[in-house]
C-alpha atoms as a PDB file:
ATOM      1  CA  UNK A   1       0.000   0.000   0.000  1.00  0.00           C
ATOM      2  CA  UNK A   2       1.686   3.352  -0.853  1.00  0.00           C
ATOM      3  CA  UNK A   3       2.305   6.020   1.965  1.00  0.00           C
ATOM      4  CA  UNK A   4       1.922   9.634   1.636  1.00  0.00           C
ATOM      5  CA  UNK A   5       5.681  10.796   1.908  1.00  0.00           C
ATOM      6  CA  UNK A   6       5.466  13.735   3.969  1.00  0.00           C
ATOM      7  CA  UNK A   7       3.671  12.568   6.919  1.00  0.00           C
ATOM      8  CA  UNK A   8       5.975  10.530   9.729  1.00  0.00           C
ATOM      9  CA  UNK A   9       4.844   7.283  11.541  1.00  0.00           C
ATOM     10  CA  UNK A  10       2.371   9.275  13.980  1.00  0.00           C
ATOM     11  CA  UNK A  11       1.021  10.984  10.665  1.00  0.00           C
ATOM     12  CA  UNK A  12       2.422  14.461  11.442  1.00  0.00           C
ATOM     13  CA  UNK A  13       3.879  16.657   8.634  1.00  0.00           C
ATOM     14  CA  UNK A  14       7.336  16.492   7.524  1.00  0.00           C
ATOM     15  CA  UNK A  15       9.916  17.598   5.225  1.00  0.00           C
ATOM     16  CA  UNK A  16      10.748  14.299   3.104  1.00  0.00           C
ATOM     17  CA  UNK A  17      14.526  13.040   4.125  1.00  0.00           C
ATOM     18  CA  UNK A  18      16.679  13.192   0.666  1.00  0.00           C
ATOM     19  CA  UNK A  19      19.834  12.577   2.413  1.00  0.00           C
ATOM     20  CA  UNK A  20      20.274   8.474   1.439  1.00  0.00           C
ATOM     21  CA  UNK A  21      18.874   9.460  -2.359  1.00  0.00           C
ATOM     22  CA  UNK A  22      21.335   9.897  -5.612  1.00  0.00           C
ATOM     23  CA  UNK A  23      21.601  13.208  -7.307  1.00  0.00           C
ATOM     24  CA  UNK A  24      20.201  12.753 -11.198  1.00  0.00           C
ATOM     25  CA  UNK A  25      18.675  15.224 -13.416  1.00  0.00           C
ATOM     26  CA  UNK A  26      15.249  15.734 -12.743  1.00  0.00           C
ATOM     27  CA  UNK A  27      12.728  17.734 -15.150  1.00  0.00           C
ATOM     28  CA  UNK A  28       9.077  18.730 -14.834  1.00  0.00           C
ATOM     29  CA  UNK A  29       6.676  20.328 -16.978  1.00  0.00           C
ATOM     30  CA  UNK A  30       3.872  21.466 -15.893  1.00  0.00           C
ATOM     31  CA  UNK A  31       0.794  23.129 -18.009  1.00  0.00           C
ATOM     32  CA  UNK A  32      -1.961  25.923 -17.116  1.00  0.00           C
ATOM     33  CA  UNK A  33      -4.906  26.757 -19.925  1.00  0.00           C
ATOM     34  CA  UNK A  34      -6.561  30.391 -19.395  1.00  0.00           C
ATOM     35  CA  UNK A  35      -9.550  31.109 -21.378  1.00  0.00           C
ATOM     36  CA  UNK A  36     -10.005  34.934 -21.855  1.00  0.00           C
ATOM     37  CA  UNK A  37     -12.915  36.742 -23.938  1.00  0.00           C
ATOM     38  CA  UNK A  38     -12.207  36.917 -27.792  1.00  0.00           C
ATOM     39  CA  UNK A  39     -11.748  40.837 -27.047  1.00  0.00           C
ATOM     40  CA  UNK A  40      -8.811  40.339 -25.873  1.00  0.00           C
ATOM     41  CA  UNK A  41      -7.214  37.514 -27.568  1.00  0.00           C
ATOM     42  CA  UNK A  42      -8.175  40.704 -30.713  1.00  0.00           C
ATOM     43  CA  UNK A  43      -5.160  42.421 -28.825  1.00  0.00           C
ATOM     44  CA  UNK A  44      -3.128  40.267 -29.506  1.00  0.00           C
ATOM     45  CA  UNK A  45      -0.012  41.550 -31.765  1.00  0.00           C
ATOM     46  CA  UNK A  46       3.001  39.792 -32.687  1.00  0.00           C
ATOM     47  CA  UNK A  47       2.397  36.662 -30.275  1.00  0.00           C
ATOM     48  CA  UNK A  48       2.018  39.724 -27.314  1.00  0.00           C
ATOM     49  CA  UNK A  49      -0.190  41.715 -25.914  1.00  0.00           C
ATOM     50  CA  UNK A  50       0.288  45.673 -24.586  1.00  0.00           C
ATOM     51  CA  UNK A  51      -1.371  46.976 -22.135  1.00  0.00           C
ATOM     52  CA  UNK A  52      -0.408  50.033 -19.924  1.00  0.00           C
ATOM     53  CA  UNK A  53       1.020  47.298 -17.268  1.00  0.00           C
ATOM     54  CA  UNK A  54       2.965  46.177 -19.974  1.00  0.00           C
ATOM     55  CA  UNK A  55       3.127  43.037 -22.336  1.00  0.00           C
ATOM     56  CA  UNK A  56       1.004  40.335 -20.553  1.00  0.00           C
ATOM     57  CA  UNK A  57       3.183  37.466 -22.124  1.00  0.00           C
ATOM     58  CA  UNK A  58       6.792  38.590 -21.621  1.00  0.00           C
ATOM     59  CA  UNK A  59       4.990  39.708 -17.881  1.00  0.00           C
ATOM     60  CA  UNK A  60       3.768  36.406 -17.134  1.00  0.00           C
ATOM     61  CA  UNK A  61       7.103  34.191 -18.026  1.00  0.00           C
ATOM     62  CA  UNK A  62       9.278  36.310 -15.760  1.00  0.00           C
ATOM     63  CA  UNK A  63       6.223  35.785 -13.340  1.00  0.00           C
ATOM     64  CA  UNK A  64       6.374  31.854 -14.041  1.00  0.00           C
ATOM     65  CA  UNK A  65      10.430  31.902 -14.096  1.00  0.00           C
ATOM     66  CA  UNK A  66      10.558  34.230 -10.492  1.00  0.00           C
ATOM     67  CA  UNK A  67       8.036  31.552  -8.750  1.00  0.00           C
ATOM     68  CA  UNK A  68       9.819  28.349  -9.714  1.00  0.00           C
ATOM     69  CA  UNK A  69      12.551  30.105  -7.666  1.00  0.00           C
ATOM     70  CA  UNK A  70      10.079  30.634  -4.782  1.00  0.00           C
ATOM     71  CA  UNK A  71       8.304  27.492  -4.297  1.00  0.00           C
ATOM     72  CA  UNK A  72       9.706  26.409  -0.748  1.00  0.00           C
ATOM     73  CA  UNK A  73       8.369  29.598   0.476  1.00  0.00           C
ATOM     74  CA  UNK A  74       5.030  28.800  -0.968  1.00  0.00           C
ATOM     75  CA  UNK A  75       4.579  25.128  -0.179  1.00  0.00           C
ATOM     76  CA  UNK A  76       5.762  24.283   3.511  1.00  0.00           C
ATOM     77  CA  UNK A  77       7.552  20.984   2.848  1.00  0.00           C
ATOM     78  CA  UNK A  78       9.332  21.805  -0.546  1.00  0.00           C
ATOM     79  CA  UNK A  79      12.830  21.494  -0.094  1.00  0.00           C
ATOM     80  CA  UNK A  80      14.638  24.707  -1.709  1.00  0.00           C
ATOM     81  CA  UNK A  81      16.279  23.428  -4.560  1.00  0.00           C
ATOM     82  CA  UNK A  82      19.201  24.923  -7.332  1.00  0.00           C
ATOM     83  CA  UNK A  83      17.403  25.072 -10.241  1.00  0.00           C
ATOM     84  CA  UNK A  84      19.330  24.560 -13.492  1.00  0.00           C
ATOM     85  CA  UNK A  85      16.627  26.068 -15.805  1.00  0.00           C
ATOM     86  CA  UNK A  86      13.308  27.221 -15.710  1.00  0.00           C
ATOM     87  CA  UNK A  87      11.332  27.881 -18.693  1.00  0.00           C
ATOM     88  CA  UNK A  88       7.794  29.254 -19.673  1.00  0.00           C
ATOM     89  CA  UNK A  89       6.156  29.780 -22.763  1.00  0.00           C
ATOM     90  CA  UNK A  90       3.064  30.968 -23.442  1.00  0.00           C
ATOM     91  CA  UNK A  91       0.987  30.174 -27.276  1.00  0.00           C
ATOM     92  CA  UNK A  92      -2.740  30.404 -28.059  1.00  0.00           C
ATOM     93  CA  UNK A  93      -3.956  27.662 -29.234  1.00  0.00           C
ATOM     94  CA  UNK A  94      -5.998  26.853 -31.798  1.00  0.00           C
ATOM     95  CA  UNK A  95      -9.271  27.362 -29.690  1.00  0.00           C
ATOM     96  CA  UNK A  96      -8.281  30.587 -28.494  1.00  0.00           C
ATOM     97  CA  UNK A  97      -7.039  29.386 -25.525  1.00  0.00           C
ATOM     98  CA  UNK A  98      -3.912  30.387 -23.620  1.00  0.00           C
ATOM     99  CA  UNK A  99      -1.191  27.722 -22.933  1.00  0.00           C
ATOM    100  CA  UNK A 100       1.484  28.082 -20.838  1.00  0.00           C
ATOM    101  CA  UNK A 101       4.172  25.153 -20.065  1.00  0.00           C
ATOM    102  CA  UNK A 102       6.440  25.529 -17.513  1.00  0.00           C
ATOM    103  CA  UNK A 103       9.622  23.685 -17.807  1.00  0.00           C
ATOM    104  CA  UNK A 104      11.864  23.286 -14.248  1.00  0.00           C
ATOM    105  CA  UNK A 105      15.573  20.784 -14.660  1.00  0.00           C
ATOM    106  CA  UNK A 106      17.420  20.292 -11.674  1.00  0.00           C
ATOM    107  CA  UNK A 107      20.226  18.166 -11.080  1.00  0.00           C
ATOM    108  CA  UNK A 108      19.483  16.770  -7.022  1.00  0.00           C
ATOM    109  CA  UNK A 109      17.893  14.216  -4.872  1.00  0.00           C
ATOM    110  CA  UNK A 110      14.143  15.631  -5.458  1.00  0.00           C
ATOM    111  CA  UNK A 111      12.260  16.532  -8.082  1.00  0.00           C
ATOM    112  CA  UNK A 112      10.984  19.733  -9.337  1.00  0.00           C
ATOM    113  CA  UNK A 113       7.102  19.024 -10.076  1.00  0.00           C
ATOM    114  CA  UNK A 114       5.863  21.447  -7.678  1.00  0.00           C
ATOM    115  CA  UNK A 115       8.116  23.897  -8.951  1.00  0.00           C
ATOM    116  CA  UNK A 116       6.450  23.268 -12.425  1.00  0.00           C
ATOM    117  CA  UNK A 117       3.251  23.567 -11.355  1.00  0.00           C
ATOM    118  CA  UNK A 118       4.056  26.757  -9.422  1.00  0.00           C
ATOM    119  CA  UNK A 119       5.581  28.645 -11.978  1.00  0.00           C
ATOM    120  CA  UNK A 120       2.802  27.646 -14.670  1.00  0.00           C
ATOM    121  CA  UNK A 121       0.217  28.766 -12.145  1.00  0.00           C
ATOM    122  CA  UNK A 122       2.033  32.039 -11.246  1.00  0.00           C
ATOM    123  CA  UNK A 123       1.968  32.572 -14.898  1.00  0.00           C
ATOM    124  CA  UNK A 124      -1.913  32.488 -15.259  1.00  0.00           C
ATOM    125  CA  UNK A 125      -2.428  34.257 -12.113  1.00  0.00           C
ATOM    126  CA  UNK A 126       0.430  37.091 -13.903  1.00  0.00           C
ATOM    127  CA  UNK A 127      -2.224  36.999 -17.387  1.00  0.00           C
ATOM    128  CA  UNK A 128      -5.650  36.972 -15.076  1.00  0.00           C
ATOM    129  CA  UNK A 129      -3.908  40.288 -13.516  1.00  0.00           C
ATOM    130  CA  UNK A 130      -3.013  41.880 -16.061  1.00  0.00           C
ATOM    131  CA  UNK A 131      -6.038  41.225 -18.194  1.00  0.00           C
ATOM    132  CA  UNK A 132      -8.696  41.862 -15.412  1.00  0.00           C
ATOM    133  CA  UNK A 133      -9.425  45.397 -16.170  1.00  0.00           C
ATOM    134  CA  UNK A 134     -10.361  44.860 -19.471  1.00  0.00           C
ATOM    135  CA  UNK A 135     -13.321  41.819 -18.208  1.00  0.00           C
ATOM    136  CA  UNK A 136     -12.972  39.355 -14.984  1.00  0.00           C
ATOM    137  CA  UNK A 137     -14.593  36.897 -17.790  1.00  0.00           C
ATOM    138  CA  UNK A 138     -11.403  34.941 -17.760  1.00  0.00           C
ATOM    139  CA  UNK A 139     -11.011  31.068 -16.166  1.00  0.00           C
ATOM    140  CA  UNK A 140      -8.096  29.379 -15.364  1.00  0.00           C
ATOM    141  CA  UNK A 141      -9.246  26.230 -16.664  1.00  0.00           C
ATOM    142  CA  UNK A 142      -6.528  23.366 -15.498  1.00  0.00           C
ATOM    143  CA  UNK A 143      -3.134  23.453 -14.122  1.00  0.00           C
ATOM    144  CA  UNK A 144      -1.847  19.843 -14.033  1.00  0.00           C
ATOM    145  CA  UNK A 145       1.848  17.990 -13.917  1.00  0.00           C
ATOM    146  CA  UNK A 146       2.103  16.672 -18.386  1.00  0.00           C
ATOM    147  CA  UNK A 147       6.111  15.376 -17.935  1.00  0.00           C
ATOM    148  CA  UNK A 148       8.481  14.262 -15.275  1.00  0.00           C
ATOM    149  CA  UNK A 149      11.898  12.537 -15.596  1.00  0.00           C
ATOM    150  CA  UNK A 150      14.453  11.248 -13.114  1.00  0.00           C
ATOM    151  CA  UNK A 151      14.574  10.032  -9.590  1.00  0.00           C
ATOM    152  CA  UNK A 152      12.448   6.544  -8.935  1.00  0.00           C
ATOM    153  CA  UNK A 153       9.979   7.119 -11.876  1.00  0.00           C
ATOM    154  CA  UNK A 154       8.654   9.035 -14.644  1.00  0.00           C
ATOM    155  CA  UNK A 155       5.639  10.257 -15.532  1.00  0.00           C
ATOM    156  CA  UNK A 156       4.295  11.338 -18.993  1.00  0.00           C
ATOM    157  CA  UNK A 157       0.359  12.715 -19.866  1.00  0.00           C
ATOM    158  CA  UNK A 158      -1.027  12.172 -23.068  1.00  0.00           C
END
């Protein structure tokens, strides 16, 4: 039967022990979709959008990038980690909808999902901020883990 990893024998929470584990590369990527009104998808210029906060886009990935650095401060039992790269990139799809992936390498003893998924969140948080003013019409539809790679498994979504 598997355990949840960050609760000890008496169930309290703790901080996973990486001491015993090997260091390997270790890569996440991690996907939100934001659907905004087609007004505002008209804005869009050159892959960006301008607004008087600035371009939404180029906003959002150093948004994404900053919070994959952050992550232990957000979620108590994240180990801080050296992250190697982080990487965000935003497209519209084909239905309109904005996609970000958010792509996190480290080379350690734990991986960097959570650091994925934070920075693709922080991302569509950064685009809901920025694009509020014009309509609060605007969902984050899913944020969820598509690729990991190293340590005791790996993990791809269709």
């Amino acid at each position: 039967m598997k355990k949840f990893t960050h609760l000890d024998k008496e169930g309290n929470p703790t901080m996973v022990d990486v001491a015993g584990k090997s260091e390997t590369e270790r890569v996440a990527v991690a996907r939100a979709i934001v659907a905004v009104e087609k007004e505002i998808l008209d804005l869009l210029e050159n892959n960006e959008i301008q607004t008087k906060k600035g371009p939404i886009f180029q906003t959002a990935i150093l948004a994404g990038i900053m919070a994959t650095k952050k992550t232990s401060d957000l979620i108590p039992l994240c180990h801080p980690l050296m992250i190697s790269k982080a990487n965000v990139d935003i497209v519209v799809d084909d239905n309109g909808k904005i996609v970000i992936d958010c792509l996190v390498k480290v080379t350690g003893k734990t991986g960097v999902e959570m650091e994925a998924l934070t920075g693709a969140t922080v991302a569509a948080l950064t685009i809901y901020d920025m694009c509020k003013g014009f309509s609060h019409n605007i969902i984050i539809e899913e944020v969820k883990l598509m690729k990991k790679t190293g340590g005791k498994s790996n993990f791809e979504r269709d």
